[in-house]
N, C-alpha and C. Protein backbone atom coordinates (compact mmCIF):
# COMPACT_ATOMS: atom_id res chain seq x y z
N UNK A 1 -130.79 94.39 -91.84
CA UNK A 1 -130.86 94.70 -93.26
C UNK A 1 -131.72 95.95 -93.44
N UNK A 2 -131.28 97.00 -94.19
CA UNK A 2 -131.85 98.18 -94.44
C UNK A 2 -133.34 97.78 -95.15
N UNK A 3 -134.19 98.58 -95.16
CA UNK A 3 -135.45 98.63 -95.94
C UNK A 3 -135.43 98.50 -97.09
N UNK A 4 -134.65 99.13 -97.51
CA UNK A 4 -134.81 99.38 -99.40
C UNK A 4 -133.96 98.70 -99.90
N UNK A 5 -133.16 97.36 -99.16
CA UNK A 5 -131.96 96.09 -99.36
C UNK A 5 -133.14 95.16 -99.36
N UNK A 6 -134.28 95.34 -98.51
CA UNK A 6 -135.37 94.06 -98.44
C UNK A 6 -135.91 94.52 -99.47
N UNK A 7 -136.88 95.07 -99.72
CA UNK A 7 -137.27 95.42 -100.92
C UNK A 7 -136.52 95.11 -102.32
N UNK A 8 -135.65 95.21 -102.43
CA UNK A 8 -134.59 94.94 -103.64
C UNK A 8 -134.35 93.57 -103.42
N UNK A 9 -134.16 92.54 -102.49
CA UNK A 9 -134.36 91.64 -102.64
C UNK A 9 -135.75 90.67 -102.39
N UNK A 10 -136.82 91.51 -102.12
CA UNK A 10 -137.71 90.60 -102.58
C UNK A 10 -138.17 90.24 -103.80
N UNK A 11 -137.91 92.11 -104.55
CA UNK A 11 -138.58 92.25 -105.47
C UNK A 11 -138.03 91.17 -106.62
N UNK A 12 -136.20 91.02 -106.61
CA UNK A 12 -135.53 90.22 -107.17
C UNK A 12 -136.35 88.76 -107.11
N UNK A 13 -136.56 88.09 -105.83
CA UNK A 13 -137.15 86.79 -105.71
C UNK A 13 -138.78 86.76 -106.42
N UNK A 14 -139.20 87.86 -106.57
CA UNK A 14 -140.39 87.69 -106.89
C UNK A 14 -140.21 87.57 -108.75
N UNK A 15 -138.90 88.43 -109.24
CA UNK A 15 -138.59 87.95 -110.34
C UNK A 15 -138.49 86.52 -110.49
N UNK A 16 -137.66 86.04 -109.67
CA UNK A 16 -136.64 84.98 -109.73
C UNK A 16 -137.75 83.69 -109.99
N UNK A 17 -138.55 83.89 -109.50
CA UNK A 17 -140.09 82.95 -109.33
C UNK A 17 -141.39 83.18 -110.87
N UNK A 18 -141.24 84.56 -111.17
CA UNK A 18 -141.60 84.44 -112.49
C UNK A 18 -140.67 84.48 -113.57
N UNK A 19 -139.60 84.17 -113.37
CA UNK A 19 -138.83 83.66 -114.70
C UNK A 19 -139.49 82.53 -115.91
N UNK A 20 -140.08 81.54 -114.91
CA UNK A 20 -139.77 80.06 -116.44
C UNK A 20 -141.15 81.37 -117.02
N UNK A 21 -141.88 82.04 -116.80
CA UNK A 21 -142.96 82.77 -118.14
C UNK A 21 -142.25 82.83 -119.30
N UNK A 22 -141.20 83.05 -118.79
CA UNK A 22 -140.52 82.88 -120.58
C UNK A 22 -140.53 81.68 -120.91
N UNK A 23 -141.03 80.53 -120.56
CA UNK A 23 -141.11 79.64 -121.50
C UNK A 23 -142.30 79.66 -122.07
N UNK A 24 -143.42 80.52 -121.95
CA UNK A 24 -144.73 80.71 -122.54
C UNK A 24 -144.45 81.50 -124.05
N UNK A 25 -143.38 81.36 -123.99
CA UNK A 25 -142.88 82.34 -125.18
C UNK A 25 -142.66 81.66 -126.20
N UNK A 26 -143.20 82.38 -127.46
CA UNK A 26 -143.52 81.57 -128.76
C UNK A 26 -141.99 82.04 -129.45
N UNK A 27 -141.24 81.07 -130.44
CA UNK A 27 -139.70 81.75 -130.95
C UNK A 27 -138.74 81.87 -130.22
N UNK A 28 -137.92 82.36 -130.93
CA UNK A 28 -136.42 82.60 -130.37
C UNK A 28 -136.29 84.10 -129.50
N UNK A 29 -135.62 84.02 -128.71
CA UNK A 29 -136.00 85.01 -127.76
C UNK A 29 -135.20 86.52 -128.94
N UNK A 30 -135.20 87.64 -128.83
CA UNK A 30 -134.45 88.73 -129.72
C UNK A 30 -133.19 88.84 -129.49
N UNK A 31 -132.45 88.99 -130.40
CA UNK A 31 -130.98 88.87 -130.10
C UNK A 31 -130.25 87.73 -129.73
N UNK A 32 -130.77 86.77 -129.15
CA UNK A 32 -130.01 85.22 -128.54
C UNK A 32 -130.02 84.47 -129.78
N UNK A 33 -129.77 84.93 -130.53
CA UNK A 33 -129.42 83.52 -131.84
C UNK A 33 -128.21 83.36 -132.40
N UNK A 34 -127.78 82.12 -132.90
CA UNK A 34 -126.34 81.13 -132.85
C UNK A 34 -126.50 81.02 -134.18
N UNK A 35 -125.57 80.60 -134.77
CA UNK A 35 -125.31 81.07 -136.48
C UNK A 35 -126.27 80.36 -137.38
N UNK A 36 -126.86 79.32 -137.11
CA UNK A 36 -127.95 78.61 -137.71
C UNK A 36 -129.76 80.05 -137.89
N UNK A 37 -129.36 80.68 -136.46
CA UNK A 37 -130.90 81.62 -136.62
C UNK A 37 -130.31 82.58 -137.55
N UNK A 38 -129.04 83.03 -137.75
CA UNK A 38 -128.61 84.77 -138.14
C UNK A 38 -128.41 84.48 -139.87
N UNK A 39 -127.80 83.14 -139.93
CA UNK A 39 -128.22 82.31 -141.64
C UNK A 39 -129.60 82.57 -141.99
N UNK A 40 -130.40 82.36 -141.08
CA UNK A 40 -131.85 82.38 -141.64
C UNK A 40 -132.44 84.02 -141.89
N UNK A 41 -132.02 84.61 -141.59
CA UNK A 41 -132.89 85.86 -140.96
C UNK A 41 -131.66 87.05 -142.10
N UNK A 42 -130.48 86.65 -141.99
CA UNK A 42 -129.29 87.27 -142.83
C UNK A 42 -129.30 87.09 -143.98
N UNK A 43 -129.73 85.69 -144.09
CA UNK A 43 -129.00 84.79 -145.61
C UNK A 43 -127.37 84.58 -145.75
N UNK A 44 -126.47 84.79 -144.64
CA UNK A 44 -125.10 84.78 -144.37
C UNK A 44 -124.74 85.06 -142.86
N UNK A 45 -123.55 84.29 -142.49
CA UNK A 45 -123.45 84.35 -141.12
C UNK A 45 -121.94 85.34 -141.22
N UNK A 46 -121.69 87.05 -140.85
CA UNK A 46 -120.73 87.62 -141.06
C UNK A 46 -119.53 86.86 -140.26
N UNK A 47 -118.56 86.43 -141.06
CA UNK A 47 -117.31 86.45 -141.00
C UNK A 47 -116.63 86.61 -139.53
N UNK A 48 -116.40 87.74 -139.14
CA UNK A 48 -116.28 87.81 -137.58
C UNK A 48 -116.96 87.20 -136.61
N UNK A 49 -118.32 87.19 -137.09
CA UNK A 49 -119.31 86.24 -135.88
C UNK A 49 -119.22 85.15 -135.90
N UNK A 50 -119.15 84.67 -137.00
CA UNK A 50 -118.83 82.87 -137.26
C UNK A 50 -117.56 82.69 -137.00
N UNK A 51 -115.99 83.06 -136.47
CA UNK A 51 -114.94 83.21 -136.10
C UNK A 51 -115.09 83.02 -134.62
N UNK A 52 -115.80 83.98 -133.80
CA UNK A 52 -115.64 84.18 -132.66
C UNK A 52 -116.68 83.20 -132.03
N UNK A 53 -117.74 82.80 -132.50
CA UNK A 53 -118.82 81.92 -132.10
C UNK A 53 -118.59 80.50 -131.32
N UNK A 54 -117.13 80.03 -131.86
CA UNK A 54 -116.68 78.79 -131.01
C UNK A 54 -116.06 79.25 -129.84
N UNK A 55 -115.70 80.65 -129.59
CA UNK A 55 -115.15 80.71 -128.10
C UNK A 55 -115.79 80.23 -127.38
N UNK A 56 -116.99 80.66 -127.05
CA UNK A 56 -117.66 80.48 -126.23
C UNK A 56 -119.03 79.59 -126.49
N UNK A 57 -119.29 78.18 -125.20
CA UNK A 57 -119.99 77.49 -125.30
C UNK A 57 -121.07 77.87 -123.94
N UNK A 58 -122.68 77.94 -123.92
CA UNK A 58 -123.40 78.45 -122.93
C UNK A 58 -123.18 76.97 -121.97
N UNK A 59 -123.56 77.34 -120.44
CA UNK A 59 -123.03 76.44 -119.64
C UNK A 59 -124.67 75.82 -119.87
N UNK A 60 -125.74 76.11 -119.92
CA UNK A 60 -127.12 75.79 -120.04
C UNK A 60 -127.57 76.23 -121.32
N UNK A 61 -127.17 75.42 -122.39
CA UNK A 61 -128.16 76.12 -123.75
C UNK A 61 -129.05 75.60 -123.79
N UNK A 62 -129.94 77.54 -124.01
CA UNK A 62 -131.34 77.52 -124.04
C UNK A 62 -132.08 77.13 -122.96
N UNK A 63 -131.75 77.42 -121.95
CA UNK A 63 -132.00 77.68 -120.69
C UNK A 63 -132.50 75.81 -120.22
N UNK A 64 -131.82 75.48 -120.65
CA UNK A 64 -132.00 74.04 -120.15
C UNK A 64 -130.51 72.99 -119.82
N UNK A 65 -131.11 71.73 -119.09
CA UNK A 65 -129.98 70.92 -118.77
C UNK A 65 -130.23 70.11 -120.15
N UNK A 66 -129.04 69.61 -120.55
CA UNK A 66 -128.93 68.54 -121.67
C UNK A 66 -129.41 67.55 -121.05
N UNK A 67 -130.17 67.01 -122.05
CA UNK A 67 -131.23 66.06 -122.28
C UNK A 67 -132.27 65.59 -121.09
N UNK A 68 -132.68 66.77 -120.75
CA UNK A 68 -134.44 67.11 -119.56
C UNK A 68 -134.90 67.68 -120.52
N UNK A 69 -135.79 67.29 -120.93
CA UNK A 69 -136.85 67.80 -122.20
C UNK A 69 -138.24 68.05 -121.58
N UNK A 70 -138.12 68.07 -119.86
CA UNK A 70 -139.30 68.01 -119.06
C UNK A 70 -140.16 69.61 -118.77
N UNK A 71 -140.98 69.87 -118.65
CA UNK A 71 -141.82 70.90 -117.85
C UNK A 71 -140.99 71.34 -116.83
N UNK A 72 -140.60 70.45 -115.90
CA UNK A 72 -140.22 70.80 -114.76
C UNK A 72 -138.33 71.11 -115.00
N UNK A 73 -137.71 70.29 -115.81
CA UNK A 73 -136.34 70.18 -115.85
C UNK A 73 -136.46 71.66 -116.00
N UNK A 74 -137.37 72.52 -117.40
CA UNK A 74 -137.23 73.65 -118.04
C UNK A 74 -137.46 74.48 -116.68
N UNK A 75 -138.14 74.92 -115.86
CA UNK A 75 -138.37 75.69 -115.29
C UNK A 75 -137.19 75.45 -114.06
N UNK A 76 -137.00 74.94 -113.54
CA UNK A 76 -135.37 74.79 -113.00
C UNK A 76 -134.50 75.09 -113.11
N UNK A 77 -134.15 74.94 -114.97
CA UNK A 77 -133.30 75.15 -115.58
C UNK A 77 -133.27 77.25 -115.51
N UNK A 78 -134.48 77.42 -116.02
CA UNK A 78 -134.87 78.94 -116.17
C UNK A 78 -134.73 79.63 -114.50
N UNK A 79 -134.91 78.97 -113.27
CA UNK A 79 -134.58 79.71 -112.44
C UNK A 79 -133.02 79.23 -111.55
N UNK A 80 -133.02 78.33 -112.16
CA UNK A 80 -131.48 78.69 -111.41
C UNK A 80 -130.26 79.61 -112.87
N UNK A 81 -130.70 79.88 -113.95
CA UNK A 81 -130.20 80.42 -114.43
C UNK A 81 -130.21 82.04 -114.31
N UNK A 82 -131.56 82.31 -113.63
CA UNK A 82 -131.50 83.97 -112.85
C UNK A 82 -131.29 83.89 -111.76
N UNK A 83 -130.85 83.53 -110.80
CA UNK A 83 -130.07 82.72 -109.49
C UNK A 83 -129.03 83.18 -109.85
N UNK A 84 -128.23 82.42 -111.02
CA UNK A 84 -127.08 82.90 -111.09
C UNK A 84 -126.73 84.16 -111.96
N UNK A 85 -127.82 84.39 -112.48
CA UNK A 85 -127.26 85.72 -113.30
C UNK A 85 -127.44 86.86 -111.96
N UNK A 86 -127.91 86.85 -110.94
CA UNK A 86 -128.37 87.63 -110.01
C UNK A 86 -127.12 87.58 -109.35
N UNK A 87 -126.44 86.38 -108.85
CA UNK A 87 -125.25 86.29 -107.84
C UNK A 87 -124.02 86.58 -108.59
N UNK A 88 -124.21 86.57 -109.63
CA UNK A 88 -122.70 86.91 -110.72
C UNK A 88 -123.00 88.79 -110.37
N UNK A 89 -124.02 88.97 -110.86
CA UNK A 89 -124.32 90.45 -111.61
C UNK A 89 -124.39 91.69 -110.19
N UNK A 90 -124.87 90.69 -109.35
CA UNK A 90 -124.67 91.07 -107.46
C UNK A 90 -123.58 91.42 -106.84
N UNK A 91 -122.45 90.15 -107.10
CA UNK A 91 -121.06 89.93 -106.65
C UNK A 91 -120.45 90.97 -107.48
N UNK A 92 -120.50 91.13 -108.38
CA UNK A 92 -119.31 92.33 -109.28
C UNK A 92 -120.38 93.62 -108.87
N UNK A 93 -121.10 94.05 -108.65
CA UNK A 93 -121.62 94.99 -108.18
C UNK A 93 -121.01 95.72 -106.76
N UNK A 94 -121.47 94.51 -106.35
CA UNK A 94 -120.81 94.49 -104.61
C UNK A 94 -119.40 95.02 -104.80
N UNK A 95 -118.41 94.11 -105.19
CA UNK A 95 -117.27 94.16 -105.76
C UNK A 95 -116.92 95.54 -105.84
N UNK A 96 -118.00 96.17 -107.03
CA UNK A 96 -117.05 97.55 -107.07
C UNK A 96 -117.58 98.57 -106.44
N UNK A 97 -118.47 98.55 -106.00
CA UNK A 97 -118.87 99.58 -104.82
C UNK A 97 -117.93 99.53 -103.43
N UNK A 98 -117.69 98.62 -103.28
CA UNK A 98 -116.02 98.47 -102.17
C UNK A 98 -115.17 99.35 -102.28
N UNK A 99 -115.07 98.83 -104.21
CA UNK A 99 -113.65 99.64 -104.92
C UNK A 99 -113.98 100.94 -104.52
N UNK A 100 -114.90 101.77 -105.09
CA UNK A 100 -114.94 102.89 -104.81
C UNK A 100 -115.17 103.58 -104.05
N UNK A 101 -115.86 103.14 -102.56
CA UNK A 101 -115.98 103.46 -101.54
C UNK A 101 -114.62 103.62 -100.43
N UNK A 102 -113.79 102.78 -100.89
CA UNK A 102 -112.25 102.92 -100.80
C UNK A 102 -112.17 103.75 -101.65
N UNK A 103 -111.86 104.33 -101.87
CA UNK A 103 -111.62 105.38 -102.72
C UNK A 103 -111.84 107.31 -102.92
């Protein structure tokens, strides 16, 4: 493994390990809110957003498993959710650097 591949992945794990800090976090995180926060903050939930809002359901809302209301469930929850945002966001990376290296 090259040098600056270790480095990039430590530095990742050393994220990956301070993730749950965001649960030290007071509120709703910026931007992550579901039509109940954008009512509050709007006084109306626009039309298009409240349309498109049932497509999609989070596989972990709010960075937790349904019904672990624990310390520990939460911080689990918070690192295997950058686990996988890392191996999704990794894999299509990977992915297209192939592409274009063919290329």
């Amino acid at each position: 493994m090259e040098t600056s591949v270790k480095k990039m992945a430590v530095a990742l794990m050393v994220l990956v390990v301070l993730t749950p800090l965001g649960l030290l976090a007071v509120g709703e995180t910026f931007g992550e809110w579901g039509n109940e926060e954008i009512q509050e903050k709007l006084g109306y939930v626009p039309s298009g957003l409240e349309g498109l809002s049932s497509l999609w359901s989070a596989p972990l809302p709010d960075y937790a498993f349904p019904g672990d209301e624990t310390t520990v469930g939460s911080v689990a929850a918070y690192v295997l959710s950058a686990i996988i945002g890392i191996l999704i966001c990794g894999g299509l990376l990977y992915l297209f650097g192939k592409k274009v290296a063919r290329n």
